[in-house]
PDB file of N, CA and C in Angstrom:
ATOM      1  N   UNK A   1      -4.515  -4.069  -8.279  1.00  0.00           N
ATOM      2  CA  UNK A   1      -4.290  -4.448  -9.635  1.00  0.00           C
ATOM      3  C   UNK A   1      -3.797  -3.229 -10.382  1.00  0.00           C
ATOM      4  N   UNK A   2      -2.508  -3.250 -11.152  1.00  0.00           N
ATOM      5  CA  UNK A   2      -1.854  -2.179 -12.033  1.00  0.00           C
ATOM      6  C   UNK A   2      -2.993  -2.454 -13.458  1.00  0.00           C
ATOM      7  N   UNK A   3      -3.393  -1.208 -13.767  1.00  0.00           N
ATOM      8  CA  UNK A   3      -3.721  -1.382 -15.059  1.00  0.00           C
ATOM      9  C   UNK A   3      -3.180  -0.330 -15.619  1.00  0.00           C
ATOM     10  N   UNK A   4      -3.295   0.139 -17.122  1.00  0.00           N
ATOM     11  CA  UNK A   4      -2.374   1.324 -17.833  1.00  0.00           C
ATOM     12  C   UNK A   4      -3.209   2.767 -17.428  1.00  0.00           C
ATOM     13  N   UNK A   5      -4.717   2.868 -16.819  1.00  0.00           N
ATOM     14  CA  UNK A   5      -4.653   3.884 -16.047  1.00  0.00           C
ATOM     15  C   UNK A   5      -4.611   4.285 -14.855  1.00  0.00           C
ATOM     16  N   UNK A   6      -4.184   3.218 -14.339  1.00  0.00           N
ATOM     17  CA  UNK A   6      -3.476   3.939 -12.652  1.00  0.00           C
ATOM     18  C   UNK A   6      -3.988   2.117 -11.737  1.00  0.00           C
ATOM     19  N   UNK A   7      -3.804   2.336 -10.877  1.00  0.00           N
ATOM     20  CA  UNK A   7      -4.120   0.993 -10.041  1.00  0.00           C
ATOM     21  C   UNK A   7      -5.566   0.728  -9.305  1.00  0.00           C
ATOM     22  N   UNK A   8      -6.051  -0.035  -9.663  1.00  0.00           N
ATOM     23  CA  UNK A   8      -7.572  -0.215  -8.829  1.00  0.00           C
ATOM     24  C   UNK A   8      -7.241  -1.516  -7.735  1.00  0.00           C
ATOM     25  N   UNK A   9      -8.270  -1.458  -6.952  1.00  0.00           N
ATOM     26  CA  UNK A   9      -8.223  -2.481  -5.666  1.00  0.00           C
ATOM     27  C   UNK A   9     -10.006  -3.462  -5.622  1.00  0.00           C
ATOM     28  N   UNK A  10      -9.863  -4.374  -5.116  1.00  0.00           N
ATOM     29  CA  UNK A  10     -10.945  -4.971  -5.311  1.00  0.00           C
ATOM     30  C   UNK A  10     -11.840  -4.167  -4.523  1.00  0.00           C
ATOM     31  N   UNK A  11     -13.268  -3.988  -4.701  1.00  0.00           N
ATOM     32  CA  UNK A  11     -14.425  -3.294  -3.871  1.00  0.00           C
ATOM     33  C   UNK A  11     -14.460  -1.734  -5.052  1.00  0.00           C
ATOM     34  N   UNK A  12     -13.507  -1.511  -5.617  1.00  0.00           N
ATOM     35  CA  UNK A  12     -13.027  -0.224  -6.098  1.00  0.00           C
ATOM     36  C   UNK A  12     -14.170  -0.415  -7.558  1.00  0.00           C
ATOM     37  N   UNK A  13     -14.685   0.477  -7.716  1.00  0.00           N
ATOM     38  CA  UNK A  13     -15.261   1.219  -9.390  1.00  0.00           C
ATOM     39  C   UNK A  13     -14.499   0.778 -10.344  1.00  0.00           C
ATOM     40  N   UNK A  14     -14.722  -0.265 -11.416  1.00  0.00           N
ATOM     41  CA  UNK A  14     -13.737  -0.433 -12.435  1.00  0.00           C
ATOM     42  C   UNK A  14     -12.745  -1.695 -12.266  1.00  0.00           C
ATOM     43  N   UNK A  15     -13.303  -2.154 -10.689  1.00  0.00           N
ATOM     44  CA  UNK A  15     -12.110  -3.440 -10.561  1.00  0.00           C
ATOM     45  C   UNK A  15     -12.633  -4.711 -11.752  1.00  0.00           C
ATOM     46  N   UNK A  16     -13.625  -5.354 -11.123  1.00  0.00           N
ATOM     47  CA  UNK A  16     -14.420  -6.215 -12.274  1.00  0.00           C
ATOM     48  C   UNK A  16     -14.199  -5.954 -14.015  1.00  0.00           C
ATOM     49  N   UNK A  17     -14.240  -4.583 -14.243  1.00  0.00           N
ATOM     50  CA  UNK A  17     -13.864  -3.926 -15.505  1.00  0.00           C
ATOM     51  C   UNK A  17     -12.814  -4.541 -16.073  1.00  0.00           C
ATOM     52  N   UNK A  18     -11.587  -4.292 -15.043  1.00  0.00           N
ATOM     53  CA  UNK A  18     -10.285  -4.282 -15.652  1.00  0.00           C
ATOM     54  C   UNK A  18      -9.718  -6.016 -15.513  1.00  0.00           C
ATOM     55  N   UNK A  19     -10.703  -6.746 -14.566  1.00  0.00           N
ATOM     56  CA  UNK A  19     -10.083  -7.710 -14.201  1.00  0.00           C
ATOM     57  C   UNK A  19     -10.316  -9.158 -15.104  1.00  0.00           C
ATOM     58  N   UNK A  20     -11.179  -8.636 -15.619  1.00  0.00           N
ATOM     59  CA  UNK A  20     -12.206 -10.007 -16.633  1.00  0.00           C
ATOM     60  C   UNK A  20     -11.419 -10.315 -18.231  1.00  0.00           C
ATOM     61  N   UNK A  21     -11.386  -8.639 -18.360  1.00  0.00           N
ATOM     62  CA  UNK A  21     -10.407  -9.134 -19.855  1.00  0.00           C
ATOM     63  C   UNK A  21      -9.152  -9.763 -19.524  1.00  0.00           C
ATOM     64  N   UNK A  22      -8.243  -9.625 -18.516  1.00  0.00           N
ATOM     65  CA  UNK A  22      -7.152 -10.211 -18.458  1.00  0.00           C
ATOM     66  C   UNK A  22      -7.754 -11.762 -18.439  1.00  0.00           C
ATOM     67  N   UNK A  23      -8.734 -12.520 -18.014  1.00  0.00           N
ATOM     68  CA  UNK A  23      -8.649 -14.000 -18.129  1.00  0.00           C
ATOM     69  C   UNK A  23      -8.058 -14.837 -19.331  1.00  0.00           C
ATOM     70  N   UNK A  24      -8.286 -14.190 -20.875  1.00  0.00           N
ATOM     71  CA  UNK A  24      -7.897 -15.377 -21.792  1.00  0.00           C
ATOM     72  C   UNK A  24      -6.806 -14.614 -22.111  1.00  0.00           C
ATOM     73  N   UNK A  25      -5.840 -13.515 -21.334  1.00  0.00           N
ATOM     74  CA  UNK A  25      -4.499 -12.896 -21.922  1.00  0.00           C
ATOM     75  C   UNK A  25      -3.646 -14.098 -21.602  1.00  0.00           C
ATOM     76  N   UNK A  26      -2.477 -13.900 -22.486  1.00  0.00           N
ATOM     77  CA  UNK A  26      -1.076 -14.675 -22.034  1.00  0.00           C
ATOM     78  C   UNK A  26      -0.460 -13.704 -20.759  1.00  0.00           C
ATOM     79  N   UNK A  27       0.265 -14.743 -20.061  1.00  0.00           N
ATOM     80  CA  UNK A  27       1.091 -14.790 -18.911  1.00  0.00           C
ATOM     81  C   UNK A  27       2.444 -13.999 -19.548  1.00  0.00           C
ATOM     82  N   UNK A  28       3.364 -12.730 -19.135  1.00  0.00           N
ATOM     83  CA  UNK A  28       4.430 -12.421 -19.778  1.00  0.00           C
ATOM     84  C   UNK A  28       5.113 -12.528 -18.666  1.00  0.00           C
ATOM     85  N   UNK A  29       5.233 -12.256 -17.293  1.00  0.00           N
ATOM     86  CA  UNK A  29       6.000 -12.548 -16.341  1.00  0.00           C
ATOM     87  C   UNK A  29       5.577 -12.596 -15.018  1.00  0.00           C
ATOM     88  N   UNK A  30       5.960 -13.592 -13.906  1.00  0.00           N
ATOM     89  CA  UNK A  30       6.044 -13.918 -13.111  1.00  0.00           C
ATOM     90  C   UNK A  30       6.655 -13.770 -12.137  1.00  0.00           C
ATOM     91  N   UNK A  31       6.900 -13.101 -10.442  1.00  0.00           N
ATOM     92  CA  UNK A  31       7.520 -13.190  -9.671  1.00  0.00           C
ATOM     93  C   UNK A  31       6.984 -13.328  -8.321  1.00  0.00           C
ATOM     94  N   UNK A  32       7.565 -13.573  -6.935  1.00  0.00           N
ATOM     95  CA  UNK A  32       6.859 -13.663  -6.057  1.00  0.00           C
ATOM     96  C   UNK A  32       8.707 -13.259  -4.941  1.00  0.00           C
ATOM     97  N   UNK A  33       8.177 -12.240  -4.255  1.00  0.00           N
ATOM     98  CA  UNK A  33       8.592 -11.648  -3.035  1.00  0.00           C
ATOM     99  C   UNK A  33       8.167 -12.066  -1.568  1.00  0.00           C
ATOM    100  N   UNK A  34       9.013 -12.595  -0.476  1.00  0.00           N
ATOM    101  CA  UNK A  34       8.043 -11.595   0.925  1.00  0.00           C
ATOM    102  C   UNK A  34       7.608 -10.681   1.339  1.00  0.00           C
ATOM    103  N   UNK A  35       6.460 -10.358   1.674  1.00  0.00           N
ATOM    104  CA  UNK A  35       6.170  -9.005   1.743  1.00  0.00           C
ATOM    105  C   UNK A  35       5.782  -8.021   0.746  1.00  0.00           C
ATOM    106  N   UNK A  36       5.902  -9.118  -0.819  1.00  0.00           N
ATOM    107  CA  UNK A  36       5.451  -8.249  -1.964  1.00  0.00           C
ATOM    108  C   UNK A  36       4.125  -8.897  -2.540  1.00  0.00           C
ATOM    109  N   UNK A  37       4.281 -10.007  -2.315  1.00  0.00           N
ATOM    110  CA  UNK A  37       3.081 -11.250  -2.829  1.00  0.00           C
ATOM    111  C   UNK A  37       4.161 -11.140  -3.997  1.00  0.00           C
ATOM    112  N   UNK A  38       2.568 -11.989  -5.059  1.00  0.00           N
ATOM    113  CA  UNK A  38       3.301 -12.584  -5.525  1.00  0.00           C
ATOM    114  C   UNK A  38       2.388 -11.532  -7.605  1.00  0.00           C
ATOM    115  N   UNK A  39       3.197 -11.403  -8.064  1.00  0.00           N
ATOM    116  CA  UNK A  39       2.959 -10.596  -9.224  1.00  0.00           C
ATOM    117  C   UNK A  39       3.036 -11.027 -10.334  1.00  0.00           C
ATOM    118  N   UNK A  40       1.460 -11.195 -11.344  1.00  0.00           N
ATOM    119  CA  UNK A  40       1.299 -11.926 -12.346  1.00  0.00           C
ATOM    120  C   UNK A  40       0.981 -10.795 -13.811  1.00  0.00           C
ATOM    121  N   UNK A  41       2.354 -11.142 -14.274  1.00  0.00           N
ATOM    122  CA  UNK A  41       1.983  -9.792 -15.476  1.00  0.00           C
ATOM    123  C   UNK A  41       1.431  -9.978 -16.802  1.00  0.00           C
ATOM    124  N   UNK A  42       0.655  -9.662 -17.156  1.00  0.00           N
ATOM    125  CA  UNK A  42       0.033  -9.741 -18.387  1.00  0.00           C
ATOM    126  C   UNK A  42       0.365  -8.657 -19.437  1.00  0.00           C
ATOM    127  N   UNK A  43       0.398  -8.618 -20.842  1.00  0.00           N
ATOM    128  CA  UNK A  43       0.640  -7.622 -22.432  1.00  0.00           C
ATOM    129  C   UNK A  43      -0.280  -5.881 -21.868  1.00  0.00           C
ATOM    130  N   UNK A  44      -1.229  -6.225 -21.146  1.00  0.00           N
ATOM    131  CA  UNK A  44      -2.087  -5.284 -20.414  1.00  0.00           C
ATOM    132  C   UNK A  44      -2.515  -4.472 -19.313  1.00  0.00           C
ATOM    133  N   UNK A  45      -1.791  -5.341 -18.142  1.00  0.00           N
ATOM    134  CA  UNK A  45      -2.017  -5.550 -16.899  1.00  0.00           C
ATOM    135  C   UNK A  45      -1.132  -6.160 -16.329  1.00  0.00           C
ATOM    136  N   UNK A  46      -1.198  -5.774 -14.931  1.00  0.00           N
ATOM    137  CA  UNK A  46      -0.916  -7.467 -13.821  1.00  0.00           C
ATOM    138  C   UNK A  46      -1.732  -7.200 -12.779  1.00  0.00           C
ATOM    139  N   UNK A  47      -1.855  -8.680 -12.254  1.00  0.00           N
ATOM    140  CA  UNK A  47      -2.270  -8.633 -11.114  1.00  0.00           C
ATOM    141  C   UNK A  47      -1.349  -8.810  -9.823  1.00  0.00           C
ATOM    142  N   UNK A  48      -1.554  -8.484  -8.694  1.00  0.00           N
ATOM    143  CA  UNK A  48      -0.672  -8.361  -7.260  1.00  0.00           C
ATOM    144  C   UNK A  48      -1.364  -8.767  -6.418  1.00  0.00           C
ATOM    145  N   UNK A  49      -0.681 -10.429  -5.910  1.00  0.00           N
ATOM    146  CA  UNK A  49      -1.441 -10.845  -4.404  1.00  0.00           C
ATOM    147  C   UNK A  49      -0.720 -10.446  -3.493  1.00  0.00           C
ATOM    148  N   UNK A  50      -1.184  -9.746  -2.510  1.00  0.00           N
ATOM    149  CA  UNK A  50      -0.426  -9.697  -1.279  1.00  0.00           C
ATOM    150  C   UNK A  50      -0.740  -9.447  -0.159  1.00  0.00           C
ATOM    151  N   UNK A  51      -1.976 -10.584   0.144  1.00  0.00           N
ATOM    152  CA  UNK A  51      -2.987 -10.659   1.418  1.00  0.00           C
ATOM    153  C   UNK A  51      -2.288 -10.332   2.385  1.00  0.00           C
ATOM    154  N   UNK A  52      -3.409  -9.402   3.125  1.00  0.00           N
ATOM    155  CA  UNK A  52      -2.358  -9.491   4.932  1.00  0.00           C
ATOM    156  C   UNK A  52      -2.902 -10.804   5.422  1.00  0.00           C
ATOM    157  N   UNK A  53      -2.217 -11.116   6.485  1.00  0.00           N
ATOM    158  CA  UNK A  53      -2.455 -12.449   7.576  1.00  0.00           C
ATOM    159  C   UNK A  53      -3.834 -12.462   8.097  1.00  0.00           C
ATOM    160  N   UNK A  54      -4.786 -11.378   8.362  1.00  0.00           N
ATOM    161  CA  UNK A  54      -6.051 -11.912   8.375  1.00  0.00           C
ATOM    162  C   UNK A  54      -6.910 -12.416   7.074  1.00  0.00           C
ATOM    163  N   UNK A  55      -6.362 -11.757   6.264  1.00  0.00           N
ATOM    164  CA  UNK A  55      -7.034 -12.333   4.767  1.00  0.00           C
ATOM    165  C   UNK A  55      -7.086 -14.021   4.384  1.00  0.00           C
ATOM    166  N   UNK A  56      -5.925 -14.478   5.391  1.00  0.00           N
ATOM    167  CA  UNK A  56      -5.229 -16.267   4.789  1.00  0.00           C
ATOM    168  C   UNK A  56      -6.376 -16.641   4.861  1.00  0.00           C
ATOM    169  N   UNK A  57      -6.896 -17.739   4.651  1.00  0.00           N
ATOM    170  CA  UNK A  57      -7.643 -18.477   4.775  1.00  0.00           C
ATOM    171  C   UNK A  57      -7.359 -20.030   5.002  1.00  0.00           C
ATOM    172  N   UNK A  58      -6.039 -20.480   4.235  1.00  0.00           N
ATOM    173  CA  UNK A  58      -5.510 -21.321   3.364  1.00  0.00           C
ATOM    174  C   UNK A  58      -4.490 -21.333   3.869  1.00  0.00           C
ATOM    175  N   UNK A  59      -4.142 -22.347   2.959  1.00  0.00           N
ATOM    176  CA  UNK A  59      -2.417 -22.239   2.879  1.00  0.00           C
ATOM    177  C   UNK A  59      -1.967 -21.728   1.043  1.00  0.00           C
ATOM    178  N   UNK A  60      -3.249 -21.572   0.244  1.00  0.00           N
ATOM    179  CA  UNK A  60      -3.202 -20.974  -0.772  1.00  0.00           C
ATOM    180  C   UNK A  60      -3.448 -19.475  -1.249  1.00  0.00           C
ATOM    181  N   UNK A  61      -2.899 -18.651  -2.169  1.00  0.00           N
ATOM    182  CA  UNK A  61      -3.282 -17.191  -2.438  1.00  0.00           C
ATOM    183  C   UNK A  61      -3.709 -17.526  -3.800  1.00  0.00           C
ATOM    184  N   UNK A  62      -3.170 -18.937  -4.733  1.00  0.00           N
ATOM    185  CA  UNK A  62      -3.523 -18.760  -5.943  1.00  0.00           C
ATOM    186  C   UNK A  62      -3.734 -19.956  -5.989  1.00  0.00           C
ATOM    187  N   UNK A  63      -4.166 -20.698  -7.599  1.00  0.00           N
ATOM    188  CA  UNK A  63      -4.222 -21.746  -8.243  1.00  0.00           C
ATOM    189  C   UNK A  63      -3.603 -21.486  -9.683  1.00  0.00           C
ATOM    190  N   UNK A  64      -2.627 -22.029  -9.901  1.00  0.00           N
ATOM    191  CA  UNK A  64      -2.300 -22.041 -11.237  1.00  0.00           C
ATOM    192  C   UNK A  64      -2.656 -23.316 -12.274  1.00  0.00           C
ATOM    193  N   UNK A  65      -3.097 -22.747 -13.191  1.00  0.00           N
ATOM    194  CA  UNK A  65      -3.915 -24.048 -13.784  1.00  0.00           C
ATOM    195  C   UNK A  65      -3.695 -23.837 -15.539  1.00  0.00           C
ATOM    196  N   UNK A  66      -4.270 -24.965 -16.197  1.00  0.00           N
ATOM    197  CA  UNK A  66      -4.202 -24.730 -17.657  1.00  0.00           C
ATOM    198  C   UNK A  66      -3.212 -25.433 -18.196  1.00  0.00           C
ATOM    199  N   UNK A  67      -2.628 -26.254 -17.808  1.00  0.00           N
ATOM    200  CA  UNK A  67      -1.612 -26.784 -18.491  1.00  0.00           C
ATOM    201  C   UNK A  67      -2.084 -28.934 -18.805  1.00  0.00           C
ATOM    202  N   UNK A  68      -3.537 -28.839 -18.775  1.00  0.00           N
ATOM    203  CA  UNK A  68      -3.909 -30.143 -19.134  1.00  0.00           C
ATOM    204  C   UNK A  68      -3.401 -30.626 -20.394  1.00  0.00           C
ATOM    205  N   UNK A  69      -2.623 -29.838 -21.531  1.00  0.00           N
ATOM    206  CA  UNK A  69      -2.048 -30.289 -22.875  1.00  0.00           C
ATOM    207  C   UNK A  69      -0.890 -31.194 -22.660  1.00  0.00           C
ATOM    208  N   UNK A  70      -0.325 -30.900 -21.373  1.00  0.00           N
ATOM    209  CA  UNK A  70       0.711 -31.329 -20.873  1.00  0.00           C
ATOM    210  C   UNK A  70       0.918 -32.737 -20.418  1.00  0.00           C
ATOM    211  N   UNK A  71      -0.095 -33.040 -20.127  1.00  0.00           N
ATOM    212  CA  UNK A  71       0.172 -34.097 -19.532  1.00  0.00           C
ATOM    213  C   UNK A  71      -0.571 -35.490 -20.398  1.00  0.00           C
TER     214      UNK A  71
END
């Protein structure tokens, strides 16, 4: 995870910290690579999935959700 002081990793001092306020931020950009995952940027932050192949579990890395106004 990029935050504005340097990058933390989950298990890491400060991950939980940095990762909780981003929940009620807005979404500013979106992309997804092979080999890069896939990169969710926030006014603050982003976050970076980019499990290795033992990590899969799934056939999912995310859930995108929130758009019940929509429908």
């Amino acid at each position: 995870m990029e935050v504005a002081g340097g990058r933390v990793a989950p298990g890491q001092v400060g991950y939980s910290d940095a990762l909780v306020p981003l929940v009620p931020r807005d979404v500013t950009a979106t992309s997804e690579a092979a080999r890069r995952g896939l990169r969710v940027e926030f006014t603050d932050g982003t976050i970076v999935l980019s499990p290795d192949a033992d990590d899969l579990v799934g056939l999912e890395i995310a859930l995108l959700s929130g758009f019940e106004h929509l429908t």
